[in-house]
C-alpha atoms as a PDB file:
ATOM      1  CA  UNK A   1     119.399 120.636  98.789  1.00  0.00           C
ATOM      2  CA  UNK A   2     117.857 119.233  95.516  1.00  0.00           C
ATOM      3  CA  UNK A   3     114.446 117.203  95.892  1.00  0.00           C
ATOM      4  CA  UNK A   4     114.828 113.922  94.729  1.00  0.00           C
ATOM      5  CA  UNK A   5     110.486 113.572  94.692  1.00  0.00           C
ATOM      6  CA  UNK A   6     108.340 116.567  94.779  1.00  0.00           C
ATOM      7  CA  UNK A   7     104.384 116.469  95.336  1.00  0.00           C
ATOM      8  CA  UNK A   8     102.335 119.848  95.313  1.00  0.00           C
ATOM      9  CA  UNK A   9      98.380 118.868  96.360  1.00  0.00           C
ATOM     10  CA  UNK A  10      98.263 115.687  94.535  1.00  0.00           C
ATOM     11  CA  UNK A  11      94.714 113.524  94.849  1.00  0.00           C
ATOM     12  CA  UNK A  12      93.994 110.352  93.429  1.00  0.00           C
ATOM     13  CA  UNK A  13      90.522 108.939  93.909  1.00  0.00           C
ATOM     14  CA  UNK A  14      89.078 105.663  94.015  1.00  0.00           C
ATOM     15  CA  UNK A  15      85.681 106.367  93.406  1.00  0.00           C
ATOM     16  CA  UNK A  16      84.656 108.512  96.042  1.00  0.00           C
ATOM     17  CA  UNK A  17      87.541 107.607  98.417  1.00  0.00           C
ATOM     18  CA  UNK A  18      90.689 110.064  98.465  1.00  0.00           C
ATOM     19  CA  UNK A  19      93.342 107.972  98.534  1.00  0.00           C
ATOM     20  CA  UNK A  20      95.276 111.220  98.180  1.00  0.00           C
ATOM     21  CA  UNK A  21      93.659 114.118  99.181  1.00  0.00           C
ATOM     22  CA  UNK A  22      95.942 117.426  98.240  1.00  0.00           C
ATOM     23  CA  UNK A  23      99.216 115.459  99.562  1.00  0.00           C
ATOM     24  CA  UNK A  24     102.221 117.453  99.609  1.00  0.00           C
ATOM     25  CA  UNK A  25     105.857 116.403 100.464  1.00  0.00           C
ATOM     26  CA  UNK A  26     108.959 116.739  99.265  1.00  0.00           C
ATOM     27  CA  UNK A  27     112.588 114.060  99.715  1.00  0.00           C
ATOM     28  CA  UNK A  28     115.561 115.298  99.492  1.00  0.00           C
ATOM     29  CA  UNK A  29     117.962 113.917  97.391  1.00  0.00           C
ATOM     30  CA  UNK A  30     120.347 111.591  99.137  1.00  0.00           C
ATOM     31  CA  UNK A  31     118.251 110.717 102.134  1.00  0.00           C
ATOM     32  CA  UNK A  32     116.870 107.299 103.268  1.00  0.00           C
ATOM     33  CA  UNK A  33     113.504 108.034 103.995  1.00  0.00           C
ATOM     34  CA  UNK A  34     111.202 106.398 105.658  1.00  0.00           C
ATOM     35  CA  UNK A  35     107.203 107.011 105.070  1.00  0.00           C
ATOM     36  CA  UNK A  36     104.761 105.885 107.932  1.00  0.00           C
ATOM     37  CA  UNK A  37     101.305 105.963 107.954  1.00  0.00           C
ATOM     38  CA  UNK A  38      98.039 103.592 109.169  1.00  0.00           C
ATOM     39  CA  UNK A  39      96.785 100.862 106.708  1.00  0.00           C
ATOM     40  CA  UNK A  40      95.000 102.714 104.063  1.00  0.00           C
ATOM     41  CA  UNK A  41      96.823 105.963 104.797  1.00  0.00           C
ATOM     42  CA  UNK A  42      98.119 106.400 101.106  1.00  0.00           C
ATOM     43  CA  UNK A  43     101.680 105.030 101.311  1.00  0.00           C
ATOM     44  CA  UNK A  44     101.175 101.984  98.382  1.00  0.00           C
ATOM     45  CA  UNK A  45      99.253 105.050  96.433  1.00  0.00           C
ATOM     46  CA  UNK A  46     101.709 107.444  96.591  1.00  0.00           C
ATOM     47  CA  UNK A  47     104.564 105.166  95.430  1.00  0.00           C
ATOM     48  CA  UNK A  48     102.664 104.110  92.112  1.00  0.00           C
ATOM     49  CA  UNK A  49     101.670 107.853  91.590  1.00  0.00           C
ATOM     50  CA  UNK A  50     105.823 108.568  91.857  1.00  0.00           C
ATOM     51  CA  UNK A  51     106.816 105.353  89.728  1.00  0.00           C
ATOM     52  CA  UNK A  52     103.576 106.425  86.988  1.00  0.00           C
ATOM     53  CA  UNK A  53     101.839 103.471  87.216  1.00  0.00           C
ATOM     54  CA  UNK A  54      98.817 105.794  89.045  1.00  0.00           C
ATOM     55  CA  UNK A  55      97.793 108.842  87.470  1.00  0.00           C
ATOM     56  CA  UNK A  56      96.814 111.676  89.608  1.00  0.00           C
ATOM     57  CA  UNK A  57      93.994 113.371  89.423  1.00  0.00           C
ATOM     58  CA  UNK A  58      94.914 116.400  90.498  1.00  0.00           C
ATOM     59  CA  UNK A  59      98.560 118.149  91.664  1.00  0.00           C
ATOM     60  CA  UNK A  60     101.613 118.378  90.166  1.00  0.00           C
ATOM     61  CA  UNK A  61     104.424 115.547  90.684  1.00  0.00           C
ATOM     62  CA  UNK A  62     108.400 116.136  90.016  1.00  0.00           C
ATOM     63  CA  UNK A  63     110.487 112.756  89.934  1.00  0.00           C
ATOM     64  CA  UNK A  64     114.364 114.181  90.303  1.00  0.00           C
ATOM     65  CA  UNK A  65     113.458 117.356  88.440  1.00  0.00           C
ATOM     66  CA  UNK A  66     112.190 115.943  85.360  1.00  0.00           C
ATOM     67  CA  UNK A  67     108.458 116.094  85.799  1.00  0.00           C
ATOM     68  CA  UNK A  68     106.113 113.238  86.745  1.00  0.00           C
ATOM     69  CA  UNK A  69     107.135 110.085  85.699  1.00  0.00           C
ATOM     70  CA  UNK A  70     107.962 109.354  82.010  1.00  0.00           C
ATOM     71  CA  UNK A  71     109.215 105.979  80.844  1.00  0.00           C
ATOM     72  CA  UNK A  72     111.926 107.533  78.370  1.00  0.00           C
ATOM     73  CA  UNK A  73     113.131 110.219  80.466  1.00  0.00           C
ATOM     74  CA  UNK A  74     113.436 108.466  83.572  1.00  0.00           C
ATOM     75  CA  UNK A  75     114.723 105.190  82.215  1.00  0.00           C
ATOM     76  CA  UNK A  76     116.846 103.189  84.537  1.00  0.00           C
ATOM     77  CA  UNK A  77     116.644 106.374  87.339  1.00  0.00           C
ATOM     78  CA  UNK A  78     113.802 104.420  89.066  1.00  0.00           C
ATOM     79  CA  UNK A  79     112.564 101.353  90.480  1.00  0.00           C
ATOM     80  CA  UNK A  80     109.996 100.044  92.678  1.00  0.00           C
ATOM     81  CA  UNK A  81     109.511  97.122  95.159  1.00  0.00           C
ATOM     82  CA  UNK A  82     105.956  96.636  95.368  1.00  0.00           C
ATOM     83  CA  UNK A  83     105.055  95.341  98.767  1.00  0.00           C
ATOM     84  CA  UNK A  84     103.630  92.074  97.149  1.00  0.00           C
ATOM     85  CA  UNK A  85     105.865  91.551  93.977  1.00  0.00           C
ATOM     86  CA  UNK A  86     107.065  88.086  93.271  1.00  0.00           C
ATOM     87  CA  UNK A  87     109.872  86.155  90.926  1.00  0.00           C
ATOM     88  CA  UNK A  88     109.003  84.787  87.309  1.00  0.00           C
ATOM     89  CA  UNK A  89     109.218  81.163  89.136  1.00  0.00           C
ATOM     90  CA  UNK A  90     111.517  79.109  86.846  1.00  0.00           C
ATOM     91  CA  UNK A  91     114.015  81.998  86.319  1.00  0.00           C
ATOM     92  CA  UNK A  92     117.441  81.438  88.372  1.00  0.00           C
ATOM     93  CA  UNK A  93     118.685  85.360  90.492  1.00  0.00           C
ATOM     94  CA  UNK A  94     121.684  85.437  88.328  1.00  0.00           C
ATOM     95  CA  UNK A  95     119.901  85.133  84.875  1.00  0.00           C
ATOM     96  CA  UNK A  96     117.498  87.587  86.384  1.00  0.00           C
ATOM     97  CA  UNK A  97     119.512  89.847  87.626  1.00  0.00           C
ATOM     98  CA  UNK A  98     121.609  90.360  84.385  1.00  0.00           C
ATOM     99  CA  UNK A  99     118.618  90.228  82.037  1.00  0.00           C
ATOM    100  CA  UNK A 100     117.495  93.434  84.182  1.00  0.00           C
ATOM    101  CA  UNK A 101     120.870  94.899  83.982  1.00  0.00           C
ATOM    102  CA  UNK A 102     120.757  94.685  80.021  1.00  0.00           C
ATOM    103  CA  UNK A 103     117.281  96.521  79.890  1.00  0.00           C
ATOM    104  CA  UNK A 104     118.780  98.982  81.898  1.00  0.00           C
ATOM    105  CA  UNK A 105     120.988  99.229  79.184  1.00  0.00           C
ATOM    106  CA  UNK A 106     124.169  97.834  80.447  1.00  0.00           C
ATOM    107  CA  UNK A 107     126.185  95.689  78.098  1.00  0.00           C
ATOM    108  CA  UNK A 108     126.658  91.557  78.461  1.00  0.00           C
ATOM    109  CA  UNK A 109     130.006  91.266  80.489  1.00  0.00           C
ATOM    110  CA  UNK A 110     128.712  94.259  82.915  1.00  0.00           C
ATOM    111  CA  UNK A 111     125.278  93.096  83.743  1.00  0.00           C
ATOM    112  CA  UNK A 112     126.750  89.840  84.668  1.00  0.00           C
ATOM    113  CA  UNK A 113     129.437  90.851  86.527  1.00  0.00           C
ATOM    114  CA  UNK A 114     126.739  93.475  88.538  1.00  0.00           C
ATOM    115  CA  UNK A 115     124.015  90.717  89.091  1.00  0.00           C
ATOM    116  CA  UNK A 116     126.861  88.876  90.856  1.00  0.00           C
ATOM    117  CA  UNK A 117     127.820  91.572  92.972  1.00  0.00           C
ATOM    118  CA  UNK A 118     124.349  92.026  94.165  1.00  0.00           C
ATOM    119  CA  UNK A 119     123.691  88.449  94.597  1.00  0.00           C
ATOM    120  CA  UNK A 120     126.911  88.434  97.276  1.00  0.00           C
ATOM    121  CA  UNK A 121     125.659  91.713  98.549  1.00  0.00           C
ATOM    122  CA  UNK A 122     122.365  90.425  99.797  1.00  0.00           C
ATOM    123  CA  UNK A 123     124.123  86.812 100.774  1.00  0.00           C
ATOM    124  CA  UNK A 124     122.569  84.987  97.935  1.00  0.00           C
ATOM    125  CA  UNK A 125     125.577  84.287  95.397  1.00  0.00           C
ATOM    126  CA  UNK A 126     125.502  80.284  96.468  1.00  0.00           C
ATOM    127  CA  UNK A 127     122.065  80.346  94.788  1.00  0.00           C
ATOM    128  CA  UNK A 128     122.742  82.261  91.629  1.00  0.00           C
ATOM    129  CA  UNK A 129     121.736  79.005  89.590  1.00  0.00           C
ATOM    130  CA  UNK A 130     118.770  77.968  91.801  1.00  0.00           C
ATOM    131  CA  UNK A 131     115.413  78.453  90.201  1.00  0.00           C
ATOM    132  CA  UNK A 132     113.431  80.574  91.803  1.00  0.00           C
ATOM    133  CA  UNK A 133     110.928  78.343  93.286  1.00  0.00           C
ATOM    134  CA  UNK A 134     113.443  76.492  95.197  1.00  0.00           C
ATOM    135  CA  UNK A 135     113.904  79.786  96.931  1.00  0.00           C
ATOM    136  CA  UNK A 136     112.079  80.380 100.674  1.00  0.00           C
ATOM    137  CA  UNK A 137     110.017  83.551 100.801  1.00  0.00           C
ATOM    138  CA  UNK A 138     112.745  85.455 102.714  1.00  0.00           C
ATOM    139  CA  UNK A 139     115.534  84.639  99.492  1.00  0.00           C
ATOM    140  CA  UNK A 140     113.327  85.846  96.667  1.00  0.00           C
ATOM    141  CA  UNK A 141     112.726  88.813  99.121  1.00  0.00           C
ATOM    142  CA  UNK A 142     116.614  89.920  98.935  1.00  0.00           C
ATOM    143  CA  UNK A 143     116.491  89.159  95.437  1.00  0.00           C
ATOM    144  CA  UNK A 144     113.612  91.307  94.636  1.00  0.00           C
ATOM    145  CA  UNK A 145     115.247  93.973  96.749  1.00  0.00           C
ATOM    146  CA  UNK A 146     119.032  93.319  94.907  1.00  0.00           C
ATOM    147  CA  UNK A 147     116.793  93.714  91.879  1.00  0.00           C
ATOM    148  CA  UNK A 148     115.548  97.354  92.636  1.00  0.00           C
ATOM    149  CA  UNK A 149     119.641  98.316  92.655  1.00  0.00           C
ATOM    150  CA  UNK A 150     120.567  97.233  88.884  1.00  0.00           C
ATOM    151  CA  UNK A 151     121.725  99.756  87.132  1.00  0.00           C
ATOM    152  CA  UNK A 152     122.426 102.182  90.084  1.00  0.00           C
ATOM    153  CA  UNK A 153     119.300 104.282  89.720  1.00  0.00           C
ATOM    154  CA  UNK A 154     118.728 107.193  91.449  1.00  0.00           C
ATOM    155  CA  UNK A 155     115.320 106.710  93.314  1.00  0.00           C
ATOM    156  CA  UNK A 156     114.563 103.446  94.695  1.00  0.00           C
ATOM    157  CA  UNK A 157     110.677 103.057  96.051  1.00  0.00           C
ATOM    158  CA  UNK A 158     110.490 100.278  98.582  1.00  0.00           C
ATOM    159  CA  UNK A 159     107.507  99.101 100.155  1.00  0.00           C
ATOM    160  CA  UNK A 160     107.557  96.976 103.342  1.00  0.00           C
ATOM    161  CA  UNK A 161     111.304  96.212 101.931  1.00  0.00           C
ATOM    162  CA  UNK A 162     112.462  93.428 105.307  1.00  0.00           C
ATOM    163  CA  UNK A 163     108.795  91.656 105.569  1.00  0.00           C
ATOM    164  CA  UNK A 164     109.960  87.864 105.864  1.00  0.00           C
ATOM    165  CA  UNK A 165     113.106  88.145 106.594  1.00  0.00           C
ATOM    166  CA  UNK A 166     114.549  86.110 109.111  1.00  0.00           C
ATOM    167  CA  UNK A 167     116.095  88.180 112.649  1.00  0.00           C
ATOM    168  CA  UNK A 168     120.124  88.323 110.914  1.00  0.00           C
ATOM    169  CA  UNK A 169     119.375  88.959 107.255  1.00  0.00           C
ATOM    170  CA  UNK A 170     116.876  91.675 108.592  1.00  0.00           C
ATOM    171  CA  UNK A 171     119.798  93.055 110.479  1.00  0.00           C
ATOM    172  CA  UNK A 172     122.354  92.490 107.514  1.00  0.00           C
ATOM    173  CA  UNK A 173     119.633  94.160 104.781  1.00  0.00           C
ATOM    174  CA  UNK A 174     119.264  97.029 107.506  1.00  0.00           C
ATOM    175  CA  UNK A 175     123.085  97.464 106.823  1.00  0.00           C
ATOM    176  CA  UNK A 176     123.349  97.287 103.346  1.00  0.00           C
ATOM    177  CA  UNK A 177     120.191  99.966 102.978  1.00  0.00           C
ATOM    178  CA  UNK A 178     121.702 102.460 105.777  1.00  0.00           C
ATOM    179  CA  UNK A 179     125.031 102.192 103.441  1.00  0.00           C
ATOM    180  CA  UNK A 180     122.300 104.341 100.645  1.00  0.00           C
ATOM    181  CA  UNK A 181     122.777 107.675 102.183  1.00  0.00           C
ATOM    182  CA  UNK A 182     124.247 110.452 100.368  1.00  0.00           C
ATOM    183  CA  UNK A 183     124.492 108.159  97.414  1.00  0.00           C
ATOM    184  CA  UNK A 184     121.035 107.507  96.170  1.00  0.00           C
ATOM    185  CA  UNK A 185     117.358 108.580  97.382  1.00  0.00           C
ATOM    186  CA  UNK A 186     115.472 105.589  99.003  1.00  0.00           C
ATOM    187  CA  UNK A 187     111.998 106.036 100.047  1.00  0.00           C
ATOM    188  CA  UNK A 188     110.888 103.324 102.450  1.00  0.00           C
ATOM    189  CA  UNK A 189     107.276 102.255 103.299  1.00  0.00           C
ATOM    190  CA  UNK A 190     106.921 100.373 106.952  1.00  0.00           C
ATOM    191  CA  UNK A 191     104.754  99.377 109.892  1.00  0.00           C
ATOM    192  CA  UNK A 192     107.900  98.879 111.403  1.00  0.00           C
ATOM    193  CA  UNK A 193     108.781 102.036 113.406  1.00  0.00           C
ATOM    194  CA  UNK A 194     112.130 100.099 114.959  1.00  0.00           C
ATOM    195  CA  UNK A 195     112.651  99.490 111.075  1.00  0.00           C
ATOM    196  CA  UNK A 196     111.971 103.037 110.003  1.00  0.00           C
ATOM    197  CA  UNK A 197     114.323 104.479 113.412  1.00  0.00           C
ATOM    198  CA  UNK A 198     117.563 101.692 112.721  1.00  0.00           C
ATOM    199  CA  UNK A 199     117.577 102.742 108.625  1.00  0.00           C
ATOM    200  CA  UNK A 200     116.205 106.154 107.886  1.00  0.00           C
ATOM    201  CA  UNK A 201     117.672 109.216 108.343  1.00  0.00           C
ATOM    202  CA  UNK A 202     114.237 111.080 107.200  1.00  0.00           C
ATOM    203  CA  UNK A 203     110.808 110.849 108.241  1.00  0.00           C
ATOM    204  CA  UNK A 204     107.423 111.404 106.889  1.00  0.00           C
ATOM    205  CA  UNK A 205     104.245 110.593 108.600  1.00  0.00           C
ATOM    206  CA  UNK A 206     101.093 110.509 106.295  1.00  0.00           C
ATOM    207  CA  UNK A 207      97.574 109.919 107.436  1.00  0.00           C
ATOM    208  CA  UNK A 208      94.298 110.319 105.259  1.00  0.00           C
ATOM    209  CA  UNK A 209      95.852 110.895 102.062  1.00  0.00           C
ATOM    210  CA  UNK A 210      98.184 114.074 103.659  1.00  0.00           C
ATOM    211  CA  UNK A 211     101.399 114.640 105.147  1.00  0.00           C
ATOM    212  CA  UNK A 212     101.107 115.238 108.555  1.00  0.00           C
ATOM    213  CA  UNK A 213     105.204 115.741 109.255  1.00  0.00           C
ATOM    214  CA  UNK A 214     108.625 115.284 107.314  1.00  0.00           C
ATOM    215  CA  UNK A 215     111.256 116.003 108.696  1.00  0.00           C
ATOM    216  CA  UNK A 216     114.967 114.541 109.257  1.00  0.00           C
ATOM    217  CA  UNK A 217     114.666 111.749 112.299  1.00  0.00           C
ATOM    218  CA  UNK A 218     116.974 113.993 114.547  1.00  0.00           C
ATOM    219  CA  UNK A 219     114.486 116.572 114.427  1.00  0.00           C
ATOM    220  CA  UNK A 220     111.192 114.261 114.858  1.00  0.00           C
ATOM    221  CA  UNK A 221     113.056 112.368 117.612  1.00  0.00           C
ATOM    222  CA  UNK A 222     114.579 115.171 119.175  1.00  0.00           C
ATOM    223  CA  UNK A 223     117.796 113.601 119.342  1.00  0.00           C
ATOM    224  CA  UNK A 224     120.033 117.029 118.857  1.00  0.00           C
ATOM    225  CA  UNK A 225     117.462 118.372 121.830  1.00  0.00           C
ATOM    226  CA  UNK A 226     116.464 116.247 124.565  1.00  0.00           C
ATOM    227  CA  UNK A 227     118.643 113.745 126.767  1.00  0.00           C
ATOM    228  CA  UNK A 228     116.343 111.543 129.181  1.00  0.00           C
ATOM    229  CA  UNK A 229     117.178 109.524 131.914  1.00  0.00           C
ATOM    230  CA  UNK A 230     115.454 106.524 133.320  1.00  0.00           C
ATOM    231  CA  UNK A 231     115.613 106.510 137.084  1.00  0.00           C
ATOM    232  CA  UNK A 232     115.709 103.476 139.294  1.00  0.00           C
ATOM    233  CA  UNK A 233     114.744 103.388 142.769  1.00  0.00           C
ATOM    234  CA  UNK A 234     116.147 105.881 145.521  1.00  0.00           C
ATOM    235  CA  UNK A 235     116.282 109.278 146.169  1.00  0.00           C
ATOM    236  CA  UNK A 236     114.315 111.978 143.857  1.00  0.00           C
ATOM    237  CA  UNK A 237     116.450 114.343 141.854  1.00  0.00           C
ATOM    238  CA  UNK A 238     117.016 118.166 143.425  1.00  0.00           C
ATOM    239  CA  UNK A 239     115.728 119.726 140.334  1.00  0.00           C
ATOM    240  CA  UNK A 240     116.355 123.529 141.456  1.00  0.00           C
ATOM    241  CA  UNK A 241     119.756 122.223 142.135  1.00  0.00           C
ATOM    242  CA  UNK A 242     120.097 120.437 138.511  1.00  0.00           C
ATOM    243  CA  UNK A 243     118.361 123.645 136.775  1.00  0.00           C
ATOM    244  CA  UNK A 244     120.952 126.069 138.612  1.00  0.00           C
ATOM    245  CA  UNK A 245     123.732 123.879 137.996  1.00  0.00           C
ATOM    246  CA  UNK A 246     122.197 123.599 134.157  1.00  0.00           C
ATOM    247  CA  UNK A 247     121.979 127.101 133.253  1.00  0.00           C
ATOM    248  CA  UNK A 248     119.654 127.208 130.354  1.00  0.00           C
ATOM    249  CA  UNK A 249     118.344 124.223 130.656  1.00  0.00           C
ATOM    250  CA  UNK A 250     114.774 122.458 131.135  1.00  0.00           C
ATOM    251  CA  UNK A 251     114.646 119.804 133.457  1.00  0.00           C
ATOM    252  CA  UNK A 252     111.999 117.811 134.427  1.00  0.00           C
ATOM    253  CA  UNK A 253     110.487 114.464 135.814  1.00  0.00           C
ATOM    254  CA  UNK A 254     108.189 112.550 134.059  1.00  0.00           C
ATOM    255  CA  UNK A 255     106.347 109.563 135.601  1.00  0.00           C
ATOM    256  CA  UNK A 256     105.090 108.086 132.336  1.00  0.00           C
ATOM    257  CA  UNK A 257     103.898 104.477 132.417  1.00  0.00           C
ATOM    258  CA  UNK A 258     105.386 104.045 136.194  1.00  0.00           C
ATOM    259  CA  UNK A 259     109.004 104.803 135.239  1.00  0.00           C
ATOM    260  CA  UNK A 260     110.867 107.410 136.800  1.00  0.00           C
ATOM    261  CA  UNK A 261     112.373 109.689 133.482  1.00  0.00           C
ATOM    262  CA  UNK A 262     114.372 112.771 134.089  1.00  0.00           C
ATOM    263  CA  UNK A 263     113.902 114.852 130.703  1.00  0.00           C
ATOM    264  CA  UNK A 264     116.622 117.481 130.205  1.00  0.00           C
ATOM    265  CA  UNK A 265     115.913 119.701 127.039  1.00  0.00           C
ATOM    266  CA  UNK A 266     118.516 122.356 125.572  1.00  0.00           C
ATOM    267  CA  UNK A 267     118.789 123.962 122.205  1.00  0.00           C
ATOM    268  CA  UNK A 268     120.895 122.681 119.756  1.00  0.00           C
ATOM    269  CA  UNK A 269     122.947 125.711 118.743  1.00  0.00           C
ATOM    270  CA  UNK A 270     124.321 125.960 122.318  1.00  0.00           C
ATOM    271  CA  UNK A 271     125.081 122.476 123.432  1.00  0.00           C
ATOM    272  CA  UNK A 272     125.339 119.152 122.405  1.00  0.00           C
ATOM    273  CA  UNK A 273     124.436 115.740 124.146  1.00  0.00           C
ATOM    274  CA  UNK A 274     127.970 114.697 125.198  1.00  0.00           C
ATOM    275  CA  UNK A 275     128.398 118.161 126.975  1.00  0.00           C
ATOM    276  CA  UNK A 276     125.136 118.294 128.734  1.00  0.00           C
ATOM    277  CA  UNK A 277     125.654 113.874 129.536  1.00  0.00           C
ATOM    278  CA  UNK A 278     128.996 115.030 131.175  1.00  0.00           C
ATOM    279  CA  UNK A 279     127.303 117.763 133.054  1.00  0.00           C
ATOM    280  CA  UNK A 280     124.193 115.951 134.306  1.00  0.00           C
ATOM    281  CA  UNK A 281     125.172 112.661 135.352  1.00  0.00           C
ATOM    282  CA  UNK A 282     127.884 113.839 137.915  1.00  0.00           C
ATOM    283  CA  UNK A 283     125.527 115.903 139.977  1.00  0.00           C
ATOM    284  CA  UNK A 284     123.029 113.106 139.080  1.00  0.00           C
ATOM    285  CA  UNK A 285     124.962 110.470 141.008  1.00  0.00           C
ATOM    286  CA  UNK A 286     126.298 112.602 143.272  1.00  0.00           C
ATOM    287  CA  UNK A 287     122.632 112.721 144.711  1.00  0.00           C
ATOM    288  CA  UNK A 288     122.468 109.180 145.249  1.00  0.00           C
ATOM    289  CA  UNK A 289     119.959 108.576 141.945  1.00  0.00           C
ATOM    290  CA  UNK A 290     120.144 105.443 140.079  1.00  0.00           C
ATOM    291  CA  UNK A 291     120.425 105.585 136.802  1.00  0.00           C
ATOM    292  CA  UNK A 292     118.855 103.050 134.609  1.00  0.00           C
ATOM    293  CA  UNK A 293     119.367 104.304 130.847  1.00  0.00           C
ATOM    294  CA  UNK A 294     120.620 107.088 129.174  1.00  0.00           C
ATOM    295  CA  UNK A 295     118.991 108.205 125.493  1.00  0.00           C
ATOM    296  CA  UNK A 296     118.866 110.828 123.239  1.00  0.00           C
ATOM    297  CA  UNK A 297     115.080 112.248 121.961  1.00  0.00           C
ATOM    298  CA  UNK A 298     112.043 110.541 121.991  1.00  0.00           C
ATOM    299  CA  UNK A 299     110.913 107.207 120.651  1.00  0.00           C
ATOM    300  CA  UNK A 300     109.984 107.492 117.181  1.00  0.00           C
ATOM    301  CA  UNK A 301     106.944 105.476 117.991  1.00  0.00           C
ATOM    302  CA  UNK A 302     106.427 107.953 120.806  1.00  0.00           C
ATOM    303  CA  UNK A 303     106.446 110.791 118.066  1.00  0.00           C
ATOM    304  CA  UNK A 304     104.329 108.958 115.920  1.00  0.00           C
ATOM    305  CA  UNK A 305     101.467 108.020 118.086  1.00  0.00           C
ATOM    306  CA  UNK A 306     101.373 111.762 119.775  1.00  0.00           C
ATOM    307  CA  UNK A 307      97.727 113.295 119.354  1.00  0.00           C
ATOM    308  CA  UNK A 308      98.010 115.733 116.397  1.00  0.00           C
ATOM    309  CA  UNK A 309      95.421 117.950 114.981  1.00  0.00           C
ATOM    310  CA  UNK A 310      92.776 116.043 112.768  1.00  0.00           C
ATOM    311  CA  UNK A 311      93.484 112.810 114.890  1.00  0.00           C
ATOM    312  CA  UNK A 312      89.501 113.190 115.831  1.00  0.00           C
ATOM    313  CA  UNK A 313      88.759 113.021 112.200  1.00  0.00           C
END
């Protein structure tokens, strides 16, 4: 697969501080991607180093195999969301909208007619008239992030994308940004690990300017590996009975935070969650155990806040 944004031991400095210090990653092409790290681990950085408005100072950056980022040759292939961007206040979405479709190079008729489309996409069409100001935080939000898709580019950079967004448009921009995959890259900064989980199907945890993981979330989560069960009260699972009956199989209990989990891992190449659910929970229930919940992996917050090397640091 083709890498959509390439880093090789880029570091950018801010005075003595590293904002990057020898970061190195690479995204896919077509994946939704979601980038978590601490405040001041690098994300905001590492988004203007990819859309050129920070220079490195060191490291070599490829945006969709053309090179670091150059106005001329990646015209219209980009855009960016900064995390704290804001509307020209007078201008209405529509007017907006199509004025960024022509500098993207589209003609009159076509950059109306695709302003309009986004407008409806992000639920906003009944205010294409409505000056900005008269807009609540959460509206010029959906129009800043309608904004990033003029033109179709093929990298969009979007940084804490759903802040302000009330419960059912978060859900409905959730949607619309899942619908991204396979079609475009999106690379998605957020505190929000239930955010990162619902949208992204690829992760990358940074922390003190460096990549610490990246990965796709099946394999972070363990999805395509571990099936655990939450337990109620009642009788305590015959594990040499579950492991014999399981050939191949780990199973054990974990007593994490006062809940009763059974954790059943497997490889991927040789079974699959359905097979090993319809296994499991027969002899499971057939031992009088109460089952609570059924999931697939970890947590990704669990992944995330796991003690890695360097945590100390």
């Amino acid at each position: 697969m083709n890498d959509a944004l390439r880093f090789d031991g880029v570091v950018k400095t801010y005075g003595r501080r590293r904002a990057l210090d020898g970061l190195s990653l690479r995204v896919p092409a077509g994946v939704v991607a979601g980038l978590v790290g601490s405040n001041g681990a690098g994300k905001t950085t590492l988004m203007g180093v990819a859309a050129g408005l920070l220079r490195p100072r060191a490291g070599a950056v490829d945006v969709l195999g053309g090179g670091p980022f150059d106005a001329a040759r990646h015209s219209g292939r980009v855009a960016l969301l900064p995390q704290d961007a804001e509307l020209p206040r007078d201008a209405p979405p529509g007017a907006l909208l199509a004025f960024y479709g022509a500098l993207q190079g589209l003609d009159r008729d076509a950059a109306r007619r695709q302003a309009a489309e986004l407008l409806d996409r992000v639920h906003l069409a009944d205010r294409a008239r409505s000056p900005s100001r008269t807009l609540s935080h959460g509206m010029r939000k959906r129009v800043m992030l309608a904004q990033c898709f003029v033109g179709a580019p093929e990298l969009i950079l979007l940084d804490e994308p759903l802040n302000g967004l009330d419960p059912r448009e978060t859900a409905a921009m959730r949607e619309f940004l899942r619908e991204q995959r396979g079609r475009r890259t999106l690379l998605i900064s957020s505190h929000n690990l239930h955010e990162i989980e619902a949208i992204c199907d690829y992760v990358i945890f940074i922390e003190h300017g460096r990549v610490v993981r990246a990965d796709t979330l099946e394999a972070v989560t363990g999805r395509a590996e571990q099936l655990t069960c939450l337990l109620g009260e009642g009788p305590t699972p015959d594990l040499e009975a579950l492991r014999s009956a399981l050939n191949g199989m780990a199973i054990e209990l974990d007593f994490d935070a006062g809940s009763r989990a059974l954790v059943c891992r497997y490889r991927a190449d040789r079974h699959d969650a359905g097979a090993v659910n319809a296994a499991l929970l027969p002899r499971l229930l057939g031992q009088g155990c109460a089952l609570l919940e059924l999931r697939r992996g970890e947590r990704l917050e669990t992944q995330y806040l796991a003690p890695r090397d360097g945590d100390a640091r």
